[in-house]
C-alpha atoms as a PDB file:
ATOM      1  CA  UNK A   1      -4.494   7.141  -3.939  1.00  0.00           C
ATOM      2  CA  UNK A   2      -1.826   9.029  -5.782  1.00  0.00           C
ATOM      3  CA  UNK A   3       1.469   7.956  -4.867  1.00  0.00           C
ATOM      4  CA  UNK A   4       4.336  10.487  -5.613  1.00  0.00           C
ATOM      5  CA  UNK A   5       1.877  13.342  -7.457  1.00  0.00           C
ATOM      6  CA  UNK A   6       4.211  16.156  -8.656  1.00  0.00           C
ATOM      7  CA  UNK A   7       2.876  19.489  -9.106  1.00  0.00           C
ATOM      8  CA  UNK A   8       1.677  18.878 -12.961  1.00  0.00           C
ATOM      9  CA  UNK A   9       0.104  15.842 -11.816  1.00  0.00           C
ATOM     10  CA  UNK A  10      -1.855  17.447  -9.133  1.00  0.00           C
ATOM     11  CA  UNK A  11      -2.631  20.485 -11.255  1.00  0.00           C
ATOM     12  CA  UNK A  12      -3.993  18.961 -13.839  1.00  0.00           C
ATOM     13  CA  UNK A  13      -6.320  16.632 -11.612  1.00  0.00           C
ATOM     14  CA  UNK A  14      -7.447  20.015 -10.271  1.00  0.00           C
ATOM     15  CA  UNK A  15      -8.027  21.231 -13.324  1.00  0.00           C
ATOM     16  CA  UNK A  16     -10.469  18.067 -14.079  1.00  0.00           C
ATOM     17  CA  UNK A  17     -12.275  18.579 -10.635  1.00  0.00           C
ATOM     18  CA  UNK A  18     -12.899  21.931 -11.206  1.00  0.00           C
ATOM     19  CA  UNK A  19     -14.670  21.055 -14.490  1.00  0.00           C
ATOM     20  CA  UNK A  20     -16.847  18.558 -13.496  1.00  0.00           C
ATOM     21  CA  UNK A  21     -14.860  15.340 -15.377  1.00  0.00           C
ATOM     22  CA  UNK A  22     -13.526  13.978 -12.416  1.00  0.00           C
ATOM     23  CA  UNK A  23     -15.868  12.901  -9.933  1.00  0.00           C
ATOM     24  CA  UNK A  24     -13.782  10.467  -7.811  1.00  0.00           C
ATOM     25  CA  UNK A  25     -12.254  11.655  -4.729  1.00  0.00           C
ATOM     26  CA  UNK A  26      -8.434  11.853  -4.568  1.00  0.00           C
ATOM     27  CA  UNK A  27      -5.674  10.940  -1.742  1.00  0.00           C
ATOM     28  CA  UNK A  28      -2.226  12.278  -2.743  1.00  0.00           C
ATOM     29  CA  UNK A  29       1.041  11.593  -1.664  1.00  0.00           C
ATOM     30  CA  UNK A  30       3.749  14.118  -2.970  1.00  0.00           C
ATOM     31  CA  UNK A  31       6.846  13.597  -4.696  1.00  0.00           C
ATOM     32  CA  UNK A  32       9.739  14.415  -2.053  1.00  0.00           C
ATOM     33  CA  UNK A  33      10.665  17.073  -4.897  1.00  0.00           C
ATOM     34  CA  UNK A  34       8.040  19.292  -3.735  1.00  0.00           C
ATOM     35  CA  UNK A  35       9.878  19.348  -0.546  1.00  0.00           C
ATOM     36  CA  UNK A  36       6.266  19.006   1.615  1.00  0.00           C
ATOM     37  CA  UNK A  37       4.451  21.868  -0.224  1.00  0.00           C
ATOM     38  CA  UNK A  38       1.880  20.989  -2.912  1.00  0.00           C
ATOM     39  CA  UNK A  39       0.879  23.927  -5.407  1.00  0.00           C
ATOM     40  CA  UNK A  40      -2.648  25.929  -4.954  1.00  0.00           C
ATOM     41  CA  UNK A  41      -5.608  23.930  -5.436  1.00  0.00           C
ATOM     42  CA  UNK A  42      -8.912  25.224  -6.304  1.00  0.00           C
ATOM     43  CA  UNK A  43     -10.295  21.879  -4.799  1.00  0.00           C
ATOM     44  CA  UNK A  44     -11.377  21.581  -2.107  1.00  0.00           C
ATOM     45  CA  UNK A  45      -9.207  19.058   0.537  1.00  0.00           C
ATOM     46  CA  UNK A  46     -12.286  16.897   0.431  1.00  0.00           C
ATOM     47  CA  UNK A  47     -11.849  16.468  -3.164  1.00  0.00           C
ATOM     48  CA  UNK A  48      -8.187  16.331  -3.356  1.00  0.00           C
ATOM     49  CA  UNK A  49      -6.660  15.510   0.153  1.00  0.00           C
ATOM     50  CA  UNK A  50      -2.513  16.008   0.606  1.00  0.00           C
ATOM     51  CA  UNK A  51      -1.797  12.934   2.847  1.00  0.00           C
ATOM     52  CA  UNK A  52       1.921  13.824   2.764  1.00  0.00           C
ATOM     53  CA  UNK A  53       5.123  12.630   1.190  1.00  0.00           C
ATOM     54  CA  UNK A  54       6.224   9.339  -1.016  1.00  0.00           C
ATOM     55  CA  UNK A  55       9.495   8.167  -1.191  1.00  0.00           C
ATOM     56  CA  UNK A  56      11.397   5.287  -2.532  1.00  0.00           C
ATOM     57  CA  UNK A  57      14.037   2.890  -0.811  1.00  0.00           C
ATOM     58  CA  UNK A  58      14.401   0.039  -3.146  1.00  0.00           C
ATOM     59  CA  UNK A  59      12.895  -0.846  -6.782  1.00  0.00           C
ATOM     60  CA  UNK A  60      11.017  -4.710  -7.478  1.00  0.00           C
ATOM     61  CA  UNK A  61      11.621  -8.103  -6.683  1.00  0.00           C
ATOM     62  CA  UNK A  62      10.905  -9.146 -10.595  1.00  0.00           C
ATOM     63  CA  UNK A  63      12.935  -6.351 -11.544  1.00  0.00           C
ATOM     64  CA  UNK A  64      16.113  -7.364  -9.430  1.00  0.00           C
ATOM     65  CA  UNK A  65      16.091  -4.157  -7.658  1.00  0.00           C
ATOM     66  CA  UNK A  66      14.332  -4.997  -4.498  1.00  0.00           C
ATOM     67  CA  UNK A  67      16.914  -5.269  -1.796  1.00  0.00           C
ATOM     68  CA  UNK A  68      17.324  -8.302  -0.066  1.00  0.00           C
ATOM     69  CA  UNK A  69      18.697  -9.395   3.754  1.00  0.00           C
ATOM     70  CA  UNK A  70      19.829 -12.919   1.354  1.00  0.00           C
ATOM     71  CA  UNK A  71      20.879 -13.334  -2.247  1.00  0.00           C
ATOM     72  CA  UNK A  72      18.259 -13.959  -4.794  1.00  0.00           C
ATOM     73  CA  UNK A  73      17.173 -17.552  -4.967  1.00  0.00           C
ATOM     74  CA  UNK A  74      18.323 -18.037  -8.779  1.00  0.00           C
ATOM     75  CA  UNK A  75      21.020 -15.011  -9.199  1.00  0.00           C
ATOM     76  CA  UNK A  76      20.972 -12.926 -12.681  1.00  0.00           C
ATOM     77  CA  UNK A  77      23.387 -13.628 -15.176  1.00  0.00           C
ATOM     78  CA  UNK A  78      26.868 -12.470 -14.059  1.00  0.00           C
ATOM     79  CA  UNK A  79      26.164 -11.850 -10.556  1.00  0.00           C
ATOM     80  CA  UNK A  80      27.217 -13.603  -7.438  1.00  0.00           C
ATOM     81  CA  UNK A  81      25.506 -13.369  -3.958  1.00  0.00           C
ATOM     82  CA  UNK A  82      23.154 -10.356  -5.899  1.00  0.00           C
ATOM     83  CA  UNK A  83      21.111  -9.272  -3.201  1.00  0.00           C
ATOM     84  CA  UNK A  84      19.628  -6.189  -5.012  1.00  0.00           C
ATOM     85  CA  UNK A  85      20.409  -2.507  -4.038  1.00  0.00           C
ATOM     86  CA  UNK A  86      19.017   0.574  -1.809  1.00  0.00           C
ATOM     87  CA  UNK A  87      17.800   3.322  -3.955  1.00  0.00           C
ATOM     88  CA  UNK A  88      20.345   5.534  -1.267  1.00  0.00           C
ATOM     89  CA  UNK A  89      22.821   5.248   1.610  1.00  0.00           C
ATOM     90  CA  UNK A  90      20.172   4.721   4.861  1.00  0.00           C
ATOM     91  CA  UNK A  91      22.097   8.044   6.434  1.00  0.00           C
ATOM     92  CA  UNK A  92      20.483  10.188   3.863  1.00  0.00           C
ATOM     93  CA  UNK A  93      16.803   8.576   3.804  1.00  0.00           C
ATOM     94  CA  UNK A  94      17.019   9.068   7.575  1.00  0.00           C
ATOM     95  CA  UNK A  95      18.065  12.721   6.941  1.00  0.00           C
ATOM     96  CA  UNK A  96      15.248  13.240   4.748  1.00  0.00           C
ATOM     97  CA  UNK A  97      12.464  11.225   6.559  1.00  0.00           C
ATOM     98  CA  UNK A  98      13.566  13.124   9.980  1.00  0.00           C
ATOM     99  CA  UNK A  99      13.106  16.760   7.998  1.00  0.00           C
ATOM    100  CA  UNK A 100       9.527  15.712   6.342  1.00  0.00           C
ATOM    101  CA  UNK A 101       8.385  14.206   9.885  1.00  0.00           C
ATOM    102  CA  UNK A 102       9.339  17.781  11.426  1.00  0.00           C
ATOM    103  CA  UNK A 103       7.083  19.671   9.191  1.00  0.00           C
ATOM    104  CA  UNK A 104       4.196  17.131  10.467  1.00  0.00           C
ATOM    105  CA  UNK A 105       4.303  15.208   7.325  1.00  0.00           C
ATOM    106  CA  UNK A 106       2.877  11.489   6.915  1.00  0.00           C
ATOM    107  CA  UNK A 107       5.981   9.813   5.219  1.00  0.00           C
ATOM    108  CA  UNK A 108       4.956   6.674   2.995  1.00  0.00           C
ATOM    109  CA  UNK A 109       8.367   4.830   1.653  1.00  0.00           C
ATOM    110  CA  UNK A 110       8.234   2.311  -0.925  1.00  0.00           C
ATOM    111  CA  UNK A 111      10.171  -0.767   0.554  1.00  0.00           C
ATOM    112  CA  UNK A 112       9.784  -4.032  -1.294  1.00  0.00           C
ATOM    113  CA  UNK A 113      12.967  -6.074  -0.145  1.00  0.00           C
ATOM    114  CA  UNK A 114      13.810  -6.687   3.258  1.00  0.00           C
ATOM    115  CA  UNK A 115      17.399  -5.177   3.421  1.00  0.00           C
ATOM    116  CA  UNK A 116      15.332  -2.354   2.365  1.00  0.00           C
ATOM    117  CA  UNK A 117      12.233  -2.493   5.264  1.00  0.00           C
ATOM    118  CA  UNK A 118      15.334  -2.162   7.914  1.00  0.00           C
ATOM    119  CA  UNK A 119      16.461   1.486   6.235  1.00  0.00           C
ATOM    120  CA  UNK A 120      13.443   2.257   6.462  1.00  0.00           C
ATOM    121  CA  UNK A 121      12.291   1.490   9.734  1.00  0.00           C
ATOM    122  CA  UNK A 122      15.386   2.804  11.044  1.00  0.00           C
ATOM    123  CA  UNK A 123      14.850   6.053   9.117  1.00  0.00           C
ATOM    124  CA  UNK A 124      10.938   6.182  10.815  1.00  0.00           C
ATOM    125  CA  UNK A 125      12.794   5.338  14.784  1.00  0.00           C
ATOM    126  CA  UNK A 126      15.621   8.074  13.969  1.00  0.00           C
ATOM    127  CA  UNK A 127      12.499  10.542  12.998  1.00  0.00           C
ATOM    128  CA  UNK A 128      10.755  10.051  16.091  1.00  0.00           C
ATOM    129  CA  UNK A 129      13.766  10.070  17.993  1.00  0.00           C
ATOM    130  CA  UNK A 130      14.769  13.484  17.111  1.00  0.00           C
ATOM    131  CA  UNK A 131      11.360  14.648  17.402  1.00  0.00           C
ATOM    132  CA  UNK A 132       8.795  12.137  19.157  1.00  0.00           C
ATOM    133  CA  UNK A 133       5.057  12.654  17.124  1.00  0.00           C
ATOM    134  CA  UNK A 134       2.700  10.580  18.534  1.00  0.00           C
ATOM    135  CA  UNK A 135      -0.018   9.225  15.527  1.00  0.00           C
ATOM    136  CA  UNK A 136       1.987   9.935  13.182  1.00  0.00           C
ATOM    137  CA  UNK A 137       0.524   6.401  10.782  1.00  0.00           C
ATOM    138  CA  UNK A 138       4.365   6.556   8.639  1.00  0.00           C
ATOM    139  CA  UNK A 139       3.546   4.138   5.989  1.00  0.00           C
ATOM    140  CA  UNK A 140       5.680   1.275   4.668  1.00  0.00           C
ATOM    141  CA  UNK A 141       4.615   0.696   1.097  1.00  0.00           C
ATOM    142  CA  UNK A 142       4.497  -3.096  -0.376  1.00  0.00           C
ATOM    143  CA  UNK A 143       6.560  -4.653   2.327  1.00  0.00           C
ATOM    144  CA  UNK A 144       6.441  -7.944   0.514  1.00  0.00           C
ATOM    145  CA  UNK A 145       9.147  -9.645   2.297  1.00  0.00           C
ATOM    146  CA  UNK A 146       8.439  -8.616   5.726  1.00  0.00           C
ATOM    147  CA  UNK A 147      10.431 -10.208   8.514  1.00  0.00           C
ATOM    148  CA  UNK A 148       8.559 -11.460  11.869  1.00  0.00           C
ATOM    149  CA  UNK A 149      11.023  -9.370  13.760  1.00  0.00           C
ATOM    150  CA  UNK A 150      10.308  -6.163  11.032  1.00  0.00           C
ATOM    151  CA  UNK A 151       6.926  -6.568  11.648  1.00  0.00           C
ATOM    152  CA  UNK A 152       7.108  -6.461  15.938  1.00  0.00           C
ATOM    153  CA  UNK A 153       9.113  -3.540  14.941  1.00  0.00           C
ATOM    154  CA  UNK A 154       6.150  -2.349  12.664  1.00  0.00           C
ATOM    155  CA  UNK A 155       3.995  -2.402  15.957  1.00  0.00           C
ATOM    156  CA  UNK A 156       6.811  -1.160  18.458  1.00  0.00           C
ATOM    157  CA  UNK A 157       7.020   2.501  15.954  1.00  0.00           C
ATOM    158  CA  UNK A 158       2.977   2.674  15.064  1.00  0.00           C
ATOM    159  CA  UNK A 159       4.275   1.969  11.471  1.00  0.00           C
ATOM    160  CA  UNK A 160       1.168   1.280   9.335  1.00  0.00           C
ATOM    161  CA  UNK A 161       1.822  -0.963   6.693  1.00  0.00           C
ATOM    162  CA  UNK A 162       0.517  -0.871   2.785  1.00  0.00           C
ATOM    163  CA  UNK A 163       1.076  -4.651   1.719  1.00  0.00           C
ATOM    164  CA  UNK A 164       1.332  -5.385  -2.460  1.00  0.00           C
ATOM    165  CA  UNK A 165      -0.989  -8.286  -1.975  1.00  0.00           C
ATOM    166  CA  UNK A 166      -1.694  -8.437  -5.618  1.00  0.00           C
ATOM    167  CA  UNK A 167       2.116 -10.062  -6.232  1.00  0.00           C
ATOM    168  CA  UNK A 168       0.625 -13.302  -4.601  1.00  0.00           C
ATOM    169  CA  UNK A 169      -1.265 -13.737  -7.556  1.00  0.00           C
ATOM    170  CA  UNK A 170       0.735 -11.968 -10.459  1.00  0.00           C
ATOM    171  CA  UNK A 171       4.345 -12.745  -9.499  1.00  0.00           C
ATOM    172  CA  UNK A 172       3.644 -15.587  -6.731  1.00  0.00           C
ATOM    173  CA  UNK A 173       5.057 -18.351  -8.901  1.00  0.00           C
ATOM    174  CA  UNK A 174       7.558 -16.346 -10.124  1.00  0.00           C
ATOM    175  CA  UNK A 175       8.526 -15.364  -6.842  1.00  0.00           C
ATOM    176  CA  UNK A 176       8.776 -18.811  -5.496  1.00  0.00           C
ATOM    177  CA  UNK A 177      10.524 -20.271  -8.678  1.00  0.00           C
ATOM    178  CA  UNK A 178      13.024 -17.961  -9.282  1.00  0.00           C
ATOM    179  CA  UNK A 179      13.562 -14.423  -7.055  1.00  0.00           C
ATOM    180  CA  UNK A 180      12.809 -15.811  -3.509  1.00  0.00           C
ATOM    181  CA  UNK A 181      12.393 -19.090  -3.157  1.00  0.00           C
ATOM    182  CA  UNK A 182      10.049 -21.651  -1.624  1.00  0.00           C
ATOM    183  CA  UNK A 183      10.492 -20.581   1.636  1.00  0.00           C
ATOM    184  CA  UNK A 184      10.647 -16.635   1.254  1.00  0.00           C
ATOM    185  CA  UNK A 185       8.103 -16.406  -1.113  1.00  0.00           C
ATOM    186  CA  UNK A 186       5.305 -18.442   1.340  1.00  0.00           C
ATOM    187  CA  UNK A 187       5.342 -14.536   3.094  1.00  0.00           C
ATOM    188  CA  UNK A 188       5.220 -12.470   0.982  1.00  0.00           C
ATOM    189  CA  UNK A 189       2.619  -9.958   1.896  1.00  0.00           C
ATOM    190  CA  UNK A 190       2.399 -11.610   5.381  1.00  0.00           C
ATOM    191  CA  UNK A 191      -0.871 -10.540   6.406  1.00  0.00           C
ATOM    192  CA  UNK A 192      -2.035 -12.699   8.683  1.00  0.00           C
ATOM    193  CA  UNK A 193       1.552 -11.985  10.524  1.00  0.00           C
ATOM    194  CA  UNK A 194       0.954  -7.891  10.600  1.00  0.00           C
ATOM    195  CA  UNK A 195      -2.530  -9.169  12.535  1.00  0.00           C
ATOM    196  CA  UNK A 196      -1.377 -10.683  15.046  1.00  0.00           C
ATOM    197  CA  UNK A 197       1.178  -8.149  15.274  1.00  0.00           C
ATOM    198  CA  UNK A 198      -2.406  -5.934  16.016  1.00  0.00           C
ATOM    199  CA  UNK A 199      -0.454  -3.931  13.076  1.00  0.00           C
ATOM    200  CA  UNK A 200      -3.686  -2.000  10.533  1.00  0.00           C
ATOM    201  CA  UNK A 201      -2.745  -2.430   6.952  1.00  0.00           C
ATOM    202  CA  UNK A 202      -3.954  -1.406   3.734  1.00  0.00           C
ATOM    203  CA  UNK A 203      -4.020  -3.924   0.608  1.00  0.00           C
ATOM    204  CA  UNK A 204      -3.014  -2.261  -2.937  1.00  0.00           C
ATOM    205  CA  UNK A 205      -2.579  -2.528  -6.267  1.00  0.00           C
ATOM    206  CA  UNK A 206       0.374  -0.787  -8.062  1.00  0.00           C
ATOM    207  CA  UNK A 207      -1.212   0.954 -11.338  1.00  0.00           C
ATOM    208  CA  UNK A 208       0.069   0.020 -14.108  1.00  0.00           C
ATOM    209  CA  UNK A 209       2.218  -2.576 -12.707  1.00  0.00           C
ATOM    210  CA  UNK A 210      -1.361  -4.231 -12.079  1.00  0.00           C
ATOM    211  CA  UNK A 211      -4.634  -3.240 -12.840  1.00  0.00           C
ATOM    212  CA  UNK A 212      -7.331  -1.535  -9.799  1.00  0.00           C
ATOM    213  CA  UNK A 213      -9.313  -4.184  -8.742  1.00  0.00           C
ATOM    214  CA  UNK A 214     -10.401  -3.929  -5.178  1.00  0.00           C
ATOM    215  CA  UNK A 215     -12.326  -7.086  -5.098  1.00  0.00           C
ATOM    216  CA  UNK A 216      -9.299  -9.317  -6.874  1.00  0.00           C
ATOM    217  CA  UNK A 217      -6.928  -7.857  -3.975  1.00  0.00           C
ATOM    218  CA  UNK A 218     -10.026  -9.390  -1.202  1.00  0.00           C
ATOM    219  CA  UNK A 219      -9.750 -12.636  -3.317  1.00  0.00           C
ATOM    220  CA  UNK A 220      -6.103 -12.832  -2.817  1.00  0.00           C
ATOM    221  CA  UNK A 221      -6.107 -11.850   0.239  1.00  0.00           C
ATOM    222  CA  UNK A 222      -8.643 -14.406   1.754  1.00  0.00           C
ATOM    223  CA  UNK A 223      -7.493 -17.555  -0.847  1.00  0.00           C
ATOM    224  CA  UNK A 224      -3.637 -17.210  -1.684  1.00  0.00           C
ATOM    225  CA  UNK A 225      -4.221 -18.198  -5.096  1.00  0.00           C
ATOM    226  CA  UNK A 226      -1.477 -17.403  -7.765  1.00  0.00           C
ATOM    227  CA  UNK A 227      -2.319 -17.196 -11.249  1.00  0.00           C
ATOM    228  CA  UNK A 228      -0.762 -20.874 -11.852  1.00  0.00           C
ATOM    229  CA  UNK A 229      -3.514 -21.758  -9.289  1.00  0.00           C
ATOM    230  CA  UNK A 230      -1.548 -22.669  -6.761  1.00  0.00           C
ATOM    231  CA  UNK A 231      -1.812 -21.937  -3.555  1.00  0.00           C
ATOM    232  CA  UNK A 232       1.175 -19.751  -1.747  1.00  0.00           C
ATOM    233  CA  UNK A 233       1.321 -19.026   1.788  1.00  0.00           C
ATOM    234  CA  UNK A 234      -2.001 -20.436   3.191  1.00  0.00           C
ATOM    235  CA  UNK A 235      -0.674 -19.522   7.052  1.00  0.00           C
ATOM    236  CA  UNK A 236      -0.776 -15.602   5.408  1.00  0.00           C
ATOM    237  CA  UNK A 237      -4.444 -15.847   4.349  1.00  0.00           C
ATOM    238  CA  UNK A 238      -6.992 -13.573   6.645  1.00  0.00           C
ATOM    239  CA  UNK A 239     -10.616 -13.375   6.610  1.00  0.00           C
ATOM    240  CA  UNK A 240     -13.237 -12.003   3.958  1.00  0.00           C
ATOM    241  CA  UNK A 241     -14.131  -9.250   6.398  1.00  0.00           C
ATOM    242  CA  UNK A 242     -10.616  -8.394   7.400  1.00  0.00           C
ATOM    243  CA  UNK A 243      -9.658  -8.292   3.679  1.00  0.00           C
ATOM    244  CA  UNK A 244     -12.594  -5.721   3.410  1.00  0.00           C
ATOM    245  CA  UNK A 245     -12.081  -3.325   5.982  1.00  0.00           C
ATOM    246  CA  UNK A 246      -8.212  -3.450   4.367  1.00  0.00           C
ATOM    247  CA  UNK A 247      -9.357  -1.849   1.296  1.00  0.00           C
ATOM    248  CA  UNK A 248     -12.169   0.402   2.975  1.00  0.00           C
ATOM    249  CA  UNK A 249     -12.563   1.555   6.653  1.00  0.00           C
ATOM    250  CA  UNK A 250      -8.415   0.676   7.351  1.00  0.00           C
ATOM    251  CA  UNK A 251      -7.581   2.826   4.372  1.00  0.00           C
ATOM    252  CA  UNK A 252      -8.993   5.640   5.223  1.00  0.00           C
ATOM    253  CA  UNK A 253      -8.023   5.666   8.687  1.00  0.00           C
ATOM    254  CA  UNK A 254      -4.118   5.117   7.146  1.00  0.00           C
ATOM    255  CA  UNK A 255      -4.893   8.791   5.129  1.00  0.00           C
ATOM    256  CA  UNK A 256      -5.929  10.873   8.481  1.00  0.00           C
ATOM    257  CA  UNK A 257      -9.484  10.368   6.568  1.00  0.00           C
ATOM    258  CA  UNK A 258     -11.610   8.200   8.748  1.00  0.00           C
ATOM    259  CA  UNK A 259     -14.138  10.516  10.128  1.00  0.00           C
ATOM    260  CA  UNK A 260     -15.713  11.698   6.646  1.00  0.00           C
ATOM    261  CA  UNK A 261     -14.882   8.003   4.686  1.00  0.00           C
ATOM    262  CA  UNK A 262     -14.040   4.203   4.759  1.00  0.00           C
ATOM    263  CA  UNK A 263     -17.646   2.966   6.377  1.00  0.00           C
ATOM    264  CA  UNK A 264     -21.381   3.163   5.759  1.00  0.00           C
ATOM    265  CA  UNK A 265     -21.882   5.821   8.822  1.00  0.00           C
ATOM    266  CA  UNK A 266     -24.600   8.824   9.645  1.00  0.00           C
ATOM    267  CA  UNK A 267     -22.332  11.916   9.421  1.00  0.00           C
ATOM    268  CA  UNK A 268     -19.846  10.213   6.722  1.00  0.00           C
ATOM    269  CA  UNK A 269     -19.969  11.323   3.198  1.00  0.00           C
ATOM    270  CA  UNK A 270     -21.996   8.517   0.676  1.00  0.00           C
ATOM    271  CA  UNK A 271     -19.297   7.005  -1.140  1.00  0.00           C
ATOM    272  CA  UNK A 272     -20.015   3.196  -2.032  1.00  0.00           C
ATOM    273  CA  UNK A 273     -21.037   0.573  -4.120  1.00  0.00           C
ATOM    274  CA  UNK A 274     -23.142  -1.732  -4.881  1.00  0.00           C
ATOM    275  CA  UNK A 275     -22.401  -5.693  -5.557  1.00  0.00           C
ATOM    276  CA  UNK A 276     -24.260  -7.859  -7.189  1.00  0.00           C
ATOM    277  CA  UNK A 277     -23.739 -10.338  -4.157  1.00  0.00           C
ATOM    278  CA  UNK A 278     -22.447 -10.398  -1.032  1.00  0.00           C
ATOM    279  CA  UNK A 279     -18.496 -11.114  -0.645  1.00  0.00           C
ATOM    280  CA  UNK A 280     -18.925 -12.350   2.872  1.00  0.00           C
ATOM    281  CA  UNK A 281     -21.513 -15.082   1.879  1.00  0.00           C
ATOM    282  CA  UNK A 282     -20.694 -16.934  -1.554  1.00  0.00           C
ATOM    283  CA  UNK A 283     -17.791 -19.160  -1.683  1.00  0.00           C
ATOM    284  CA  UNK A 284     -14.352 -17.497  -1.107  1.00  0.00           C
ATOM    285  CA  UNK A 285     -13.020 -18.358  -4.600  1.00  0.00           C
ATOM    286  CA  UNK A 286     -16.132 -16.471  -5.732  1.00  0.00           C
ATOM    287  CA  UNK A 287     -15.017 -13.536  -4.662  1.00  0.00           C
ATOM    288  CA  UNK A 288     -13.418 -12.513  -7.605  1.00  0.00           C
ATOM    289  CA  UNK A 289     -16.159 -12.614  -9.532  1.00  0.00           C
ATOM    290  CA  UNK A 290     -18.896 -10.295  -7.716  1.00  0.00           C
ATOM    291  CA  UNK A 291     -19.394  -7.355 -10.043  1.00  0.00           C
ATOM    292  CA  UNK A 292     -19.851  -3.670  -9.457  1.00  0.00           C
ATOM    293  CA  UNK A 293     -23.543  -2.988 -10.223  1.00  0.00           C
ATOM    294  CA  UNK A 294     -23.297   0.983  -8.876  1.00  0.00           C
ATOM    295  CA  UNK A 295     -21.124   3.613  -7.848  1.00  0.00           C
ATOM    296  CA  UNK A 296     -22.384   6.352  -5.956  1.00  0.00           C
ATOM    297  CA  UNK A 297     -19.996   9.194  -4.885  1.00  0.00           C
ATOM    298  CA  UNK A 298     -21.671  11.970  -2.522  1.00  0.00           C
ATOM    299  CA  UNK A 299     -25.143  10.846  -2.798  1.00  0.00           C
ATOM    300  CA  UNK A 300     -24.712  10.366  -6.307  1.00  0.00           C
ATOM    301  CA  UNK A 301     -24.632   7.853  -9.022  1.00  0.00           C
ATOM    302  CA  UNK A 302     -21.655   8.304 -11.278  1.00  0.00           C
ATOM    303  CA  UNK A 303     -22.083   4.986 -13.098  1.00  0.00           C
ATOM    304  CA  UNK A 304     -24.367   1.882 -13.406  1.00  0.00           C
ATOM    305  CA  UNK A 305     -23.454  -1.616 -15.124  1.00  0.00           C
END
């Protein structure tokens, strides 16, 4: 997934199609400065697939840009009740979400804080309100600080969201020690929450925040482990298999793609690997370390350990 492609972006990954150096298949979101319209592609849409449009509403949590409901648990220097800041007035991201979700467009917003998850979901009812879509699978991307009551709201709209499960184990100690607190930080990336919300998620790594490592994000996912070892927000943790299907059959049913990808199916194009074991059988802190032995993209092997 391409998050926020502009038109050089998407040109040039064209260009690399086209030549034969890029074999992977691509999911693009567009920057909202192409106003919906992505340049001519020679590509075809199974190679490069416009999902729609990314936005922003609020930066990061380490960074002291996400935007909080509360103040940061330790404050930065010189600030007093900082709570972060939206990246604009909510008026004018429901203005612009309403005018991409007339044109049909999937909207994904980046929403880290919580402050920030209520724009947004108030930009997403506003958008169907003025013009009701029904499927439309809006995207709320990272929703690390997800509220219980943002997530029955999640499930009220048919808001899908993308959770930056990674944190847990890159920032989680960070998170509980100094931006959020014990008791904020336990759910972050609630998970097991958006389930029994019966909300489908994605899981996702945030390139080059933190590296692409499907199987790490299962690991977190299932143990809660940060990179102190510690474990943060147990109640949060879901299963190996539902950890799976979040970075496989649920993520290609959140990019309209589920009929050609995301599951071993007759009729689907071959895209998969192979592991050297099995993720649902050896020990869940194991997980981490099963190894890609194959890729194979249309019937094809691309690469071998």
């Amino acid at each position: 997934m391409i998050a926020g492609a502009s038109a050089q972006t998407l040109q040039d990954l064209d260009a690399a199609v086209v030549a034969g150096t890029l074999s992977l298949r691509i999911s693009a979101l567009l920057a909202p400065s192409l106003d919906g319209r992505a340049p001519p592609l020679r590509a075809t849409p199974e190679r490069i697939h416009i999902t729609g449009v990314k936005l922003l509403q609020d930066g990061s949590i380490q960074g002291h840009t996400g935007y909080l409901g509360a103040p940061y648990y330790r404050q930065p220097e010189g600030k007093q009740d900082y709570r972060g800041y939206a990246s604009r007035p909510r008026e004018e991201l429901i203005q612009m979400v309403t005018g991409f979700h007339q044109q049909g467009l999937r909207v994904a917003i980046h929403g880290n804080g919580d402050a920030a998850i209520d724009d947004i979901l108030e930009a997403f009812a506003a958008a169907q309100k003025a013009n009701p879509r029904p499927d439309a699978r809006h995207r709320l991307e990272h929703c690390q600080t997800a509220r219980e009551d943002q997530l029955a709201r999640m499930e009220q709209l048919g808001v899908s969201p993308s959770f930056f499960v990674g944190h847990v184990y890159y920032w989680g100690d960070r998170h509980r020690d100094i931006f959020l607190g014990p008791e904020r930080a336990e759910r972050i990336s609630p998970l097991a929450s958006a389930l029994r919300h019966h909300l489908r998620f994605t899981v996702h790594n945030d390139t080059p925040v933190t590296p692409v490592n499907p199987l790490l994000l299962v690991w977190v996912a299932v143990n809660r482990v940060t990179s102190s070892g510690k474990v943060l927000g147990k109640r949060e943790a879901i299963s190996v298999m539902d950890a799976l299907r979040s970075v496989t059959s649920e993520a290609a049913w959140q990019n309209f793609e589920e009929q050609d990808r995301g599951s071993l199916e007759p009729g689907k194009l071959a895209d998969f690997v192979i592991l050297d074991r099995n993720p649902l059988t050896v020990p869940p802190m194991a997980i981490r370390d099963v190894q890609v032995v194959e890729t194979i993209i249309g019937g094809e092997r691309v690469s071998a350990r």
